[in-house]
C-alpha atoms as a PDB file:
ATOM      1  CA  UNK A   1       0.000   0.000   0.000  1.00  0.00           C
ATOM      2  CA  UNK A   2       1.570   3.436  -1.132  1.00  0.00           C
ATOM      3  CA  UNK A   3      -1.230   5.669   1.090  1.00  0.00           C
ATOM      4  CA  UNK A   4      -4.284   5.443   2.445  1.00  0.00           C
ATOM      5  CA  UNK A   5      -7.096   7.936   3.804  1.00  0.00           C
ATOM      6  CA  UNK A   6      -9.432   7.615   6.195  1.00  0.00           C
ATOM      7  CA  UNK A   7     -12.647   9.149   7.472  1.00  0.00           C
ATOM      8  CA  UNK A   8     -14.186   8.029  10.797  1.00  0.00           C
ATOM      9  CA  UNK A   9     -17.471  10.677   9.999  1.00  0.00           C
ATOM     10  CA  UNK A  10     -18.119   8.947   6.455  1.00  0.00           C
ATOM     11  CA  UNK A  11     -16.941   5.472   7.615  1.00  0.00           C
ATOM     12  CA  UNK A  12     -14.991   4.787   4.514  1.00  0.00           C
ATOM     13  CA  UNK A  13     -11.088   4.113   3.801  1.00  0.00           C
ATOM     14  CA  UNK A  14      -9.541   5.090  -0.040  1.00  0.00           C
ATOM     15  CA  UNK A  15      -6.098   3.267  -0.444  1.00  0.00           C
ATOM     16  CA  UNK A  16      -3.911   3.415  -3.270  1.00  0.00           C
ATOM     17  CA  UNK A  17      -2.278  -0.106  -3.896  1.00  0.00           C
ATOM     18  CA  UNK A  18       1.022  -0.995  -6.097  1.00  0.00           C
ATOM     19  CA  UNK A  19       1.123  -4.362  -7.336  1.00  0.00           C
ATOM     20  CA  UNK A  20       4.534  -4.928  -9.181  1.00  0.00           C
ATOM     21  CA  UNK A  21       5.225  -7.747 -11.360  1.00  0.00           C
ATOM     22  CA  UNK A  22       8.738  -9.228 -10.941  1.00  0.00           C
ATOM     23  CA  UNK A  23      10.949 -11.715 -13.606  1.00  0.00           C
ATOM     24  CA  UNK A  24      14.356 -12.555 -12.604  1.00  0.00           C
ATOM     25  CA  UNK A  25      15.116 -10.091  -9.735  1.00  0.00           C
ATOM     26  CA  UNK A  26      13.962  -7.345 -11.940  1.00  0.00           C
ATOM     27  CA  UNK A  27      10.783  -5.454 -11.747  1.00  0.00           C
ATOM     28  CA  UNK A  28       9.356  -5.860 -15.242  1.00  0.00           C
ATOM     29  CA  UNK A  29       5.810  -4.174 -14.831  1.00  0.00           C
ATOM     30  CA  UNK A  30       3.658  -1.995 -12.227  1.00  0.00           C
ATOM     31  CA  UNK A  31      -0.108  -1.087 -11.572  1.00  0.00           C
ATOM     32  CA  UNK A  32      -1.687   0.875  -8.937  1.00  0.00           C
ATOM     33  CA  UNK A  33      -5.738   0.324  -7.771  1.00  0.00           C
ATOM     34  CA  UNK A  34      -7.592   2.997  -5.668  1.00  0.00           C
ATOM     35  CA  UNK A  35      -9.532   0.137  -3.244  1.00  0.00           C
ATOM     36  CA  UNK A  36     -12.114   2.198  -1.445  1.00  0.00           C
ATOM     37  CA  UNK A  37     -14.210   0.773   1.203  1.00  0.00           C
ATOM     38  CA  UNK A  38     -17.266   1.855   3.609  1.00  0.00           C
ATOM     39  CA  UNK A  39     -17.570   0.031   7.070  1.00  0.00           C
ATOM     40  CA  UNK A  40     -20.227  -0.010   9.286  1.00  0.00           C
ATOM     41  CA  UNK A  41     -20.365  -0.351  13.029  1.00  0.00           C
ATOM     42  CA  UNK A  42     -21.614  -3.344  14.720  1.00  0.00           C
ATOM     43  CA  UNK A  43     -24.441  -1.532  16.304  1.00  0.00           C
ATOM     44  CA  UNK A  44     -25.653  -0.283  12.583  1.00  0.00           C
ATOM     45  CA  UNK A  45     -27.184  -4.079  11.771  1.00  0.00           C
END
């Protein structure tokens, strides 16, 4: 993970991911993802 944000009032998290692709020690390829996610208290059920 490369950074991440979080909001406690919204209940969500935005992260921005790196997956690299590696071939013989070497890093051959990268792409990033923005994973965003909304939680919910246990309470909210």
């Amino acid at each position: 993970m490369i950074q991440s944000e979080v909001n406690h009032i919204d209940q969500t998290t935005v992260s921005l991911r790196r997956y690299d692709k590696w071939k013989e020690g070497k890093c051959i390829d990268s792409e990033f993802e923005t994973f965003k996610l909304k939680w919910c208290g246990v309470n909210e059920f």
